[in-house]
Structures are given as C-alpha cells and as structure tokens.
C-alpha atoms as a PDB file:
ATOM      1  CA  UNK A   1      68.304-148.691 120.952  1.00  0.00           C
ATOM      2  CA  UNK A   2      66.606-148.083 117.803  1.00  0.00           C
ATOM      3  CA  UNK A   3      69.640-148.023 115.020  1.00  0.00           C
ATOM      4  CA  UNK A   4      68.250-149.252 112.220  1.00  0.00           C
ATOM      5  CA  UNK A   5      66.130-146.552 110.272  1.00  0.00           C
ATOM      6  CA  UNK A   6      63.088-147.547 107.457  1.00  0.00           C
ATOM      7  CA  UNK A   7      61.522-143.547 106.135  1.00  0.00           C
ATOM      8  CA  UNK A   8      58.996-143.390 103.890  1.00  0.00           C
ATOM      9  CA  UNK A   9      60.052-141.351 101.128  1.00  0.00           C
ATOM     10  CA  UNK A  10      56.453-139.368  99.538  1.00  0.00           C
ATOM     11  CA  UNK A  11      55.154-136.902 102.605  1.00  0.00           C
ATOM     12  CA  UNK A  12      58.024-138.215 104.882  1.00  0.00           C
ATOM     13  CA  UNK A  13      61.543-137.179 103.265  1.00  0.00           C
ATOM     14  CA  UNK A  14      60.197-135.617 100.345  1.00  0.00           C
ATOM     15  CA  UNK A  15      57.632-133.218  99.138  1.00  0.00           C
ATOM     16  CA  UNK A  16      56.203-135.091  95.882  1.00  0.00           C
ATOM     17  CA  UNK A  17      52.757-133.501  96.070  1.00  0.00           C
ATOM     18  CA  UNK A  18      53.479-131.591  92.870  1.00  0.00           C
ATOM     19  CA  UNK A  19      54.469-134.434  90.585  1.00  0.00           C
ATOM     20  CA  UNK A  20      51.703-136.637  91.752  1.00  0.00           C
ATOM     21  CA  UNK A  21      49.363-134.599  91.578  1.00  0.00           C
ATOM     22  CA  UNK A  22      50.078-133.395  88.232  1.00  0.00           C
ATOM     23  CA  UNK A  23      50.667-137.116  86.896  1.00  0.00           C
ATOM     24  CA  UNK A  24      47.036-137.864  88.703  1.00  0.00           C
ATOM     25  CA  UNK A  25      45.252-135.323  86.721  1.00  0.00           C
ATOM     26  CA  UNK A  26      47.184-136.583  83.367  1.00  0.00           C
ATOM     27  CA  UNK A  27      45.864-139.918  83.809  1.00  0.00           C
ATOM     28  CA  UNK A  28      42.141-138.875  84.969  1.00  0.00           C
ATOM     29  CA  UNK A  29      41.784-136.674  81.723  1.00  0.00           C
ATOM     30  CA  UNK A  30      42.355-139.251  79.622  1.00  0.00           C
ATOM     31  CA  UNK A  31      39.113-141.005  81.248  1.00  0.00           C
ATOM     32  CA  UNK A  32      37.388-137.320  80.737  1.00  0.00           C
ATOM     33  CA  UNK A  33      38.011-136.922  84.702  1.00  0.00           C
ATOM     34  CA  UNK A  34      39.031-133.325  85.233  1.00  0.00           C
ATOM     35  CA  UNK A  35      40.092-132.500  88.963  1.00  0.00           C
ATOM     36  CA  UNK A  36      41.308-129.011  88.940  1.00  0.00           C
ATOM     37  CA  UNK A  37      41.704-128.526  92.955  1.00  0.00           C
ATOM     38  CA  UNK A  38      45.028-130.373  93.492  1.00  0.00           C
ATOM     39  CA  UNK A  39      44.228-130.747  97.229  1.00  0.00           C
ATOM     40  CA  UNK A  40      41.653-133.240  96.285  1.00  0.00           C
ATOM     41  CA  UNK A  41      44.321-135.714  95.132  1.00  0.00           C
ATOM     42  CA  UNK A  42      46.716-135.440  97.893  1.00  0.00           C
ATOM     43  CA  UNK A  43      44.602-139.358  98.794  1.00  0.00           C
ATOM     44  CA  UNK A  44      46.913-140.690  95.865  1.00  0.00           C
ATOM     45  CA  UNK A  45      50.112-139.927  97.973  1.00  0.00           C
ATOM     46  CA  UNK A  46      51.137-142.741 100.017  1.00  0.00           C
ATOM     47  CA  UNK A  47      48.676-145.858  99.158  1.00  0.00           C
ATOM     48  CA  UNK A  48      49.702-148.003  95.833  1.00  0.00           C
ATOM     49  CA  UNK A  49      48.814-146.074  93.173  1.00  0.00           C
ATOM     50  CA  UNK A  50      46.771-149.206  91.437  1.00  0.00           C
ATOM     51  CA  UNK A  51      44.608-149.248  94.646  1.00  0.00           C
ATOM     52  CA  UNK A  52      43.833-145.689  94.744  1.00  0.00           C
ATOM     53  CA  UNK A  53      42.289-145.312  91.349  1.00  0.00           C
ATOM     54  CA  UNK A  54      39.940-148.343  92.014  1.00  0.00           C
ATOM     55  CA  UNK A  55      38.851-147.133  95.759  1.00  0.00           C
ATOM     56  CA  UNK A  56      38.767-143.226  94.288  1.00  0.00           C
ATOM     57  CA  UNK A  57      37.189-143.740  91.381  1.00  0.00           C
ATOM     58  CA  UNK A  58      35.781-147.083  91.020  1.00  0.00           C
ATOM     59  CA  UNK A  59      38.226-148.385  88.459  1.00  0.00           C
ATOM     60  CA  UNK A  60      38.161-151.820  87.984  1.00  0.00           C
ATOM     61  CA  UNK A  61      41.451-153.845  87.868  1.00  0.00           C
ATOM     62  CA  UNK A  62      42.038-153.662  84.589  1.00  0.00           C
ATOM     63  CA  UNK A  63      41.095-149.992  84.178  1.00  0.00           C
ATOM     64  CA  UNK A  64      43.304-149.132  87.099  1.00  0.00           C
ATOM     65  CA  UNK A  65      46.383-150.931  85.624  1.00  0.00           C
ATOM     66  CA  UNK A  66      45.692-148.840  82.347  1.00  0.00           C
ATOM     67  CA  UNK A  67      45.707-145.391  84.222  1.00  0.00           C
ATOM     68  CA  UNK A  68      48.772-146.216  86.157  1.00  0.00           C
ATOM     69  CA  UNK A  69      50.203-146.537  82.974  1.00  0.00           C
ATOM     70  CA  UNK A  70      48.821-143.442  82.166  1.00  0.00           C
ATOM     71  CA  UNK A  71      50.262-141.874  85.188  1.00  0.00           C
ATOM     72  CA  UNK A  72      53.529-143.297  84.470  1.00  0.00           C
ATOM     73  CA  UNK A  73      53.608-142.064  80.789  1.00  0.00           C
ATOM     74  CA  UNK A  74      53.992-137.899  82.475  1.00  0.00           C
ATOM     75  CA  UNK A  75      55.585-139.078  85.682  1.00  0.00           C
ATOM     76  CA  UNK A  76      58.973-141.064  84.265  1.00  0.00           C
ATOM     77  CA  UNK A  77      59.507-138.080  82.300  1.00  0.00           C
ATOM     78  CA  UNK A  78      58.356-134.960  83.929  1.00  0.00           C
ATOM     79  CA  UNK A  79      56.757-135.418  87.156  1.00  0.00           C
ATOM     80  CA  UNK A  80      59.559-137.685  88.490  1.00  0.00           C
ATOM     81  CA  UNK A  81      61.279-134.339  89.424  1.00  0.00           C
ATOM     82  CA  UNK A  82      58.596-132.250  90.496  1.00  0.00           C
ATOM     83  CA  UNK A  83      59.602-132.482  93.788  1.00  0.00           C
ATOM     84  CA  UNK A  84      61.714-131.424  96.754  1.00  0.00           C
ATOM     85  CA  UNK A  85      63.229-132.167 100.434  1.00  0.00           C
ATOM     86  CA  UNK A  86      61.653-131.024 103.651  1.00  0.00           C
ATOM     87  CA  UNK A  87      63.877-128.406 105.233  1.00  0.00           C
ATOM     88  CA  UNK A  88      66.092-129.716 107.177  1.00  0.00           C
ATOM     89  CA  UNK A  89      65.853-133.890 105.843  1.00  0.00           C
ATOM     90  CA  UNK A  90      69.430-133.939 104.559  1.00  0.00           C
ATOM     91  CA  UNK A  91      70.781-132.474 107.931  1.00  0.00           C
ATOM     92  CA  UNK A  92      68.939-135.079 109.517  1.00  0.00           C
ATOM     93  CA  UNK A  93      70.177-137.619 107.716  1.00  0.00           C
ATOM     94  CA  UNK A  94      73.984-136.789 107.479  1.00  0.00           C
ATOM     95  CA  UNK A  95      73.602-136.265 111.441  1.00  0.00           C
ATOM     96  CA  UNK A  96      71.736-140.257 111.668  1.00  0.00           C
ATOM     97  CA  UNK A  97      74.468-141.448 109.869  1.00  0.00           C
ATOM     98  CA  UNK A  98      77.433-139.592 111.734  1.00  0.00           C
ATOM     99  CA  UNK A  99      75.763-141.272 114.557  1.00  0.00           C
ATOM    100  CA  UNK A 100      75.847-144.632 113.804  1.00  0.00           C
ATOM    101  CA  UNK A 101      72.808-144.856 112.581  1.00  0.00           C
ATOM    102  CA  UNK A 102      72.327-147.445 110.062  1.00  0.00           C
ATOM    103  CA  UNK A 103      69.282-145.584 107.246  1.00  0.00           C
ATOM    104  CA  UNK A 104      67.399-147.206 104.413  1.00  0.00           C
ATOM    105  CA  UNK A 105      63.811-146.293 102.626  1.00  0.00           C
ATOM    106  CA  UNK A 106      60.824-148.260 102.526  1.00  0.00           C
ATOM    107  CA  UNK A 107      58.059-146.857  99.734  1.00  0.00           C
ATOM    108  CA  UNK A 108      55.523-148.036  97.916  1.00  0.00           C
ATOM    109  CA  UNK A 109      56.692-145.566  95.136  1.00  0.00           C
ATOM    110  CA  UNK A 110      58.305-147.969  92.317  1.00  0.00           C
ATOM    111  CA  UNK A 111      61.946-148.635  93.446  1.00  0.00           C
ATOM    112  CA  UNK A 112      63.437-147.351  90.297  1.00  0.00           C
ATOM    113  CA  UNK A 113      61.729-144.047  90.869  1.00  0.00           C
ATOM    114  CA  UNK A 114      62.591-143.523  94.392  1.00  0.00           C
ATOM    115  CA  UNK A 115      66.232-144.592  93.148  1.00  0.00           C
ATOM    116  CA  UNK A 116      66.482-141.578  90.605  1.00  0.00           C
ATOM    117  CA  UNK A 117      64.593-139.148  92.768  1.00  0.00           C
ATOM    118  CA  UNK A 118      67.336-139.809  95.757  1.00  0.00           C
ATOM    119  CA  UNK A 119      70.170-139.766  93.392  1.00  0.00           C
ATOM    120  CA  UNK A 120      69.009-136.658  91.545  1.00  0.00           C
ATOM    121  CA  UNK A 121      69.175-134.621  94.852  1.00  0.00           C
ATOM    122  CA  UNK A 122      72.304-136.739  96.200  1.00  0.00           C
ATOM    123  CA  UNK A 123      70.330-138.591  99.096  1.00  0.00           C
ATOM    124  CA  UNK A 124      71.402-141.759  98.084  1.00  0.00           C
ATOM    125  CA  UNK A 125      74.819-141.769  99.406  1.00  0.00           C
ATOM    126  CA  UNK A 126      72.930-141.844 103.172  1.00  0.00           C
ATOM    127  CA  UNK A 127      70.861-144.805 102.720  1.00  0.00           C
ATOM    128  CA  UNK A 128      72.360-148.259 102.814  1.00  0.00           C
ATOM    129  CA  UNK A 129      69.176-149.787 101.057  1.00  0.00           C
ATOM    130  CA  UNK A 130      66.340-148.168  99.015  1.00  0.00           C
ATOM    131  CA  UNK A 131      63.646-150.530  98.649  1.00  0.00           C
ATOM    132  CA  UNK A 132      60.024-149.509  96.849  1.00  0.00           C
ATOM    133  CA  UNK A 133      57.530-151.828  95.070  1.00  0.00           C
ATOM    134  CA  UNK A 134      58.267-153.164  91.444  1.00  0.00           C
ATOM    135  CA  UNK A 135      56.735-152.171  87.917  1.00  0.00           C
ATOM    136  CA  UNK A 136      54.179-155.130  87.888  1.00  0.00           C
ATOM    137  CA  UNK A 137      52.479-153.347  90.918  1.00  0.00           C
ATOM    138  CA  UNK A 138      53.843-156.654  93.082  1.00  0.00           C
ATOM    139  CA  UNK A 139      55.913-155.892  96.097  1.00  0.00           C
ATOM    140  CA  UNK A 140      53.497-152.754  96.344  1.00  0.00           C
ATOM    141  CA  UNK A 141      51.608-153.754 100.205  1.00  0.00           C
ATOM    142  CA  UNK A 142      53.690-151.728 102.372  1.00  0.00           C
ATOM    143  CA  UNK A 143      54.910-154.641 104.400  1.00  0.00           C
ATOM    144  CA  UNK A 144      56.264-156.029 101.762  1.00  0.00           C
ATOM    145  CA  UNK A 145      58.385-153.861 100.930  1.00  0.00           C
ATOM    146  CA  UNK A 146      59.565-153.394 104.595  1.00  0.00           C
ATOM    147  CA  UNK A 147      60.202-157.152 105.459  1.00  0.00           C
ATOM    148  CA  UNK A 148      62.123-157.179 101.845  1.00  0.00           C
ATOM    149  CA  UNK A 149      63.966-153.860 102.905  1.00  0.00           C
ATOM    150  CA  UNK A 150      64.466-156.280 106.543  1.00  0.00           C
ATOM    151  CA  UNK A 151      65.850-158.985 104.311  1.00  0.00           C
ATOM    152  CA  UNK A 152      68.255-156.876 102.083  1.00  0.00           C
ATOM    153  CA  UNK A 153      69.802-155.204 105.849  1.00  0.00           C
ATOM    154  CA  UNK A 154      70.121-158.795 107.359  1.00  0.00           C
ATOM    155  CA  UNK A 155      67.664-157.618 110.246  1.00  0.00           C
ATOM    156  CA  UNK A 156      64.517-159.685 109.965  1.00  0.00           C
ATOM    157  CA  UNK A 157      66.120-161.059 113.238  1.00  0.00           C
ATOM    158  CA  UNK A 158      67.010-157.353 114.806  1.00  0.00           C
ATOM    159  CA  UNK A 159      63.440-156.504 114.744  1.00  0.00           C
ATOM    160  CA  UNK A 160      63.434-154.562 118.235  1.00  0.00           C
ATOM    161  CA  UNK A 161      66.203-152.170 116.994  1.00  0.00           C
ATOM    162  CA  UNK A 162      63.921-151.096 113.687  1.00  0.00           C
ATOM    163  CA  UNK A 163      62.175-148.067 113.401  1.00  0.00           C
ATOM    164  CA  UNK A 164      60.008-147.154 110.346  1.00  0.00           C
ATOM    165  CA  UNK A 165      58.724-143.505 110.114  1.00  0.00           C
ATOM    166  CA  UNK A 166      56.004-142.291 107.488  1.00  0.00           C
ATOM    167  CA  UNK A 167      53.712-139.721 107.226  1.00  0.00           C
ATOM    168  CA  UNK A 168      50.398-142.113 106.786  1.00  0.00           C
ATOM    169  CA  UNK A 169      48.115-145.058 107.875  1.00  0.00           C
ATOM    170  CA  UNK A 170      49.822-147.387 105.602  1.00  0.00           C
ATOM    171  CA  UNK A 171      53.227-147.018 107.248  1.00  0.00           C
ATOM    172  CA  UNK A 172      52.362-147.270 110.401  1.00  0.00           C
ATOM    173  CA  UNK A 173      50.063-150.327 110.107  1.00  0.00           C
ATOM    174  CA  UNK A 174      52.975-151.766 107.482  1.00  0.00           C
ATOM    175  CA  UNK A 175      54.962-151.458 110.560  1.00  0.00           C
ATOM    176  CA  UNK A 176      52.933-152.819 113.164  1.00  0.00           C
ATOM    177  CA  UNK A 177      52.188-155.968 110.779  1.00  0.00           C
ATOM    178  CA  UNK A 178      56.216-156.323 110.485  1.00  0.00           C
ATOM    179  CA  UNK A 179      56.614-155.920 114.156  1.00  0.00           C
ATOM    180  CA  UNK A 180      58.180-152.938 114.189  1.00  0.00           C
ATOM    181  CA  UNK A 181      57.837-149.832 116.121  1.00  0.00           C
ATOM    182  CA  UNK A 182      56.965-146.218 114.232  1.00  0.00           C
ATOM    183  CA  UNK A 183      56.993-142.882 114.401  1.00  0.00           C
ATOM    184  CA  UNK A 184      54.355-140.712 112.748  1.00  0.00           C
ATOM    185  CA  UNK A 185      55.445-137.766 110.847  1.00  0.00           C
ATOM    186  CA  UNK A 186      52.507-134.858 110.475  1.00  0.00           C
ATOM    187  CA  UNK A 187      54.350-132.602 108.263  1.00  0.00           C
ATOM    188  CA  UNK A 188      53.051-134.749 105.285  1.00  0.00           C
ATOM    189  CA  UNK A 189      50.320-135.771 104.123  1.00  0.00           C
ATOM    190  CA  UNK A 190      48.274-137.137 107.117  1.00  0.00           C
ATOM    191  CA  UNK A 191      44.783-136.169 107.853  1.00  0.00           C
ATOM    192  CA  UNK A 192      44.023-135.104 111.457  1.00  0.00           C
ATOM    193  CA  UNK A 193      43.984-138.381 113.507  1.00  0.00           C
ATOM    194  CA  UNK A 194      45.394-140.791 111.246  1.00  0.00           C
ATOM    195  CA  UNK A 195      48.514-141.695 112.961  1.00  0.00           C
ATOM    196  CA  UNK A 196      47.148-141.998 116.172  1.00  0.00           C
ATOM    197  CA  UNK A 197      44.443-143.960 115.112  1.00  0.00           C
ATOM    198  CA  UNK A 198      46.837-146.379 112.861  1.00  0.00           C
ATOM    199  CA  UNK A 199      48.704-146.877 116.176  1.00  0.00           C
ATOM    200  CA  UNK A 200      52.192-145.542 115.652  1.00  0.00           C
ATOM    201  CA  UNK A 201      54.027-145.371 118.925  1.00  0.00           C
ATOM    202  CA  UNK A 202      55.341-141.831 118.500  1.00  0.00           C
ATOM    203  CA  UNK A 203      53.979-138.877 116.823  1.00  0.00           C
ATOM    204  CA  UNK A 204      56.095-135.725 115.866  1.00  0.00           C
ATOM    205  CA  UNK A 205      54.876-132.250 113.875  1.00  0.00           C
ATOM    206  CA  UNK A 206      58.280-131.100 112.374  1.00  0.00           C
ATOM    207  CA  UNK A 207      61.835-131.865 111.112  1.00  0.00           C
ATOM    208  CA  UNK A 208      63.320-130.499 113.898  1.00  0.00           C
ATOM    209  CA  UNK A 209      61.022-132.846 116.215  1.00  0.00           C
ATOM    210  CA  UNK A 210      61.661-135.923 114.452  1.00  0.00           C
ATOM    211  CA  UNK A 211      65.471-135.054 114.611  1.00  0.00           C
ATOM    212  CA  UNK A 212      65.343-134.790 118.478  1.00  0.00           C
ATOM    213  CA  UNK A 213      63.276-137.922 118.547  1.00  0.00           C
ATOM    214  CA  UNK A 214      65.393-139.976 116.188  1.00  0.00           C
ATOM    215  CA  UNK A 215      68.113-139.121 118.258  1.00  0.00           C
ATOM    216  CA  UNK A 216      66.543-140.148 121.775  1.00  0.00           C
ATOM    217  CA  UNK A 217      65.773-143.400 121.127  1.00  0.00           C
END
C-alpha cells in the first residue's frame, strides 16, 4: 500500500505558469532578452531555475545566479501569487488525508515560497511536511529534496510505501534515483512523451484520474 504521498507542487498541485512566466520575462529584460510568447517559457517550470537560464540561454554560472536574483526581485513580491489550484486538488487532498493517507510536497521551488503559496490558499494544513530547495540554490536536484522530505517523515526506511507524483522528467527520474515509485501527472506542464520516457510507473491525464489512482493503490 502506497500511504505515504510526495506531489510536486508547480504543474502538479498548482497552476504557477503565470507567475513564472512573468518573473522569467522580468529577469530576461534586464539582459535585453524580450520573450513575448509566454508558452515559450513554460521550460522554466519544473527544472531549478539556476539550471534553466544556463541550458536556455547559455548563462554562465555566475550570470545565471544574477538573473535568479533577478527573477526573485518580481517573484517574492508579485509573482509569488500569480497562481492557482487545479480543480479539484483540495478535494483530493482533504479525501487522501480522511483516508489515512499520510501527504507532504517535494519541489524544487524555494521552500519558503512553496510555504507561503500553500498557506496563502490554506493547503498547508494537509501536508505533514513541505520540503523545496533553499535560497543558495543547494538542496535544488530533485532528489534531494525528496530523500530530505524522506528524512523529515522518518521513511527513508518505508521506501516501498512512497509515492511521488509530478508533472515532469525531473520528478519522475528524482523518484526513480530515490527508489521510489511515481505517477505522472499530464495536466501540467509535460511535453508529449516525457513521462513515459522518464519511466514513471503510472501515468494519469486529469484530477479526477489521479484521485481514482491515488486511491487504488
């Protein structure tokens, strides 16, 4: 029995596309980078933000650490918020937990982000842990962050009752390296393939699907 939950949080409980997006473009202006066709920078959503600007746009490390900053300047502020839940996510959750179902998060986003986002909308009250990645950009590889979200739930030892769900390649190969089964979510922000190809062991197209699932296994 799978009762101990990981989600993602960007693409998987949450919409964040806006904010992102909007933080992205922030930062790339400031290099005289204009992307006006927000679609193009749905890549940023998911992978560590640090790493995206130097395999997007050839940023070197330094440079990259600079336009996170940049990003950060809009996004603690503004684009923090410009969000929302999937339909249906807090149902799903408040069901999990009636359940027995023991829930935490696992995201690359910066902990104390994914902290105020949850609280804002009054998720936080169904996880027992939120973990994310710190402010240094450490802790950012998602498998860190799920073996320290393991370590915080006592259950680096209850491995074969873990489940981590996400909506990209990164989650699902975080969970494989943690040996952990996964279930791929493609009402985020997956391209066509990705999940399969990453390997995750179950693959679902909707809310309502993943709340059947969740509940099956």
């Amino acid at each position: 029995m799978k009762d101990i939950l990981l989600f993602d949080l960007d693409g998987t409980l949450f919409n964040t596309k806006p904010g992102i997006v909007n933080c992205v473009q922030y930062a790339l202006a400031d290099y005289g980078i204009f992307e006006d066709n927000p679609d193009n920078l749905e890549k940023f959503i998911g992978p560590p933000l640090h790493q995206s600007f130097q395999m997007f746009y050839g940023f070197d490390e330094e440079k990259s650490a600079q336009a996170v900053s940049k990003y950060r300047e809009r996004y603690k502020e503004e684009g923090i918020y410009e969000c929302a839940p999937y339909d249906g996510i807090k149902e799903l959750l408040k069901d999990l937990r009636e359940k027995g179902k023991i829930l935490g998060v696992a995201t690359s986003k910066p902990e104390i982000f994914a902290k105020r986002i949850l609280d804002k909308f009054e998720f936080s009250q169904y996880f027992t842990q939120i973990t994310g990645s710190l402010l240094d950009n450490t802790r950012s590889k998602k498998t860190e962050v799920i073996e320290e979200a393991l370590s915080c739930l006592g259950a680096s030892n209850k491995r074969e009752h873990v489940l981590m769900i996400g909506d990209r390649e990164h989650d699902i190969i975080g969970a494989k390296e943690a040996q952990l089964s996964s279930v791929g979510v493609y009402y985020g922000f997956a391209k066509a393939g990705e999940l399969e190809a990453a390997g995750a062991e179950h693959i679902v197209r909707t809310v309502p699907e993943l709340h059947s699932l969740l509940l099956s296994l």
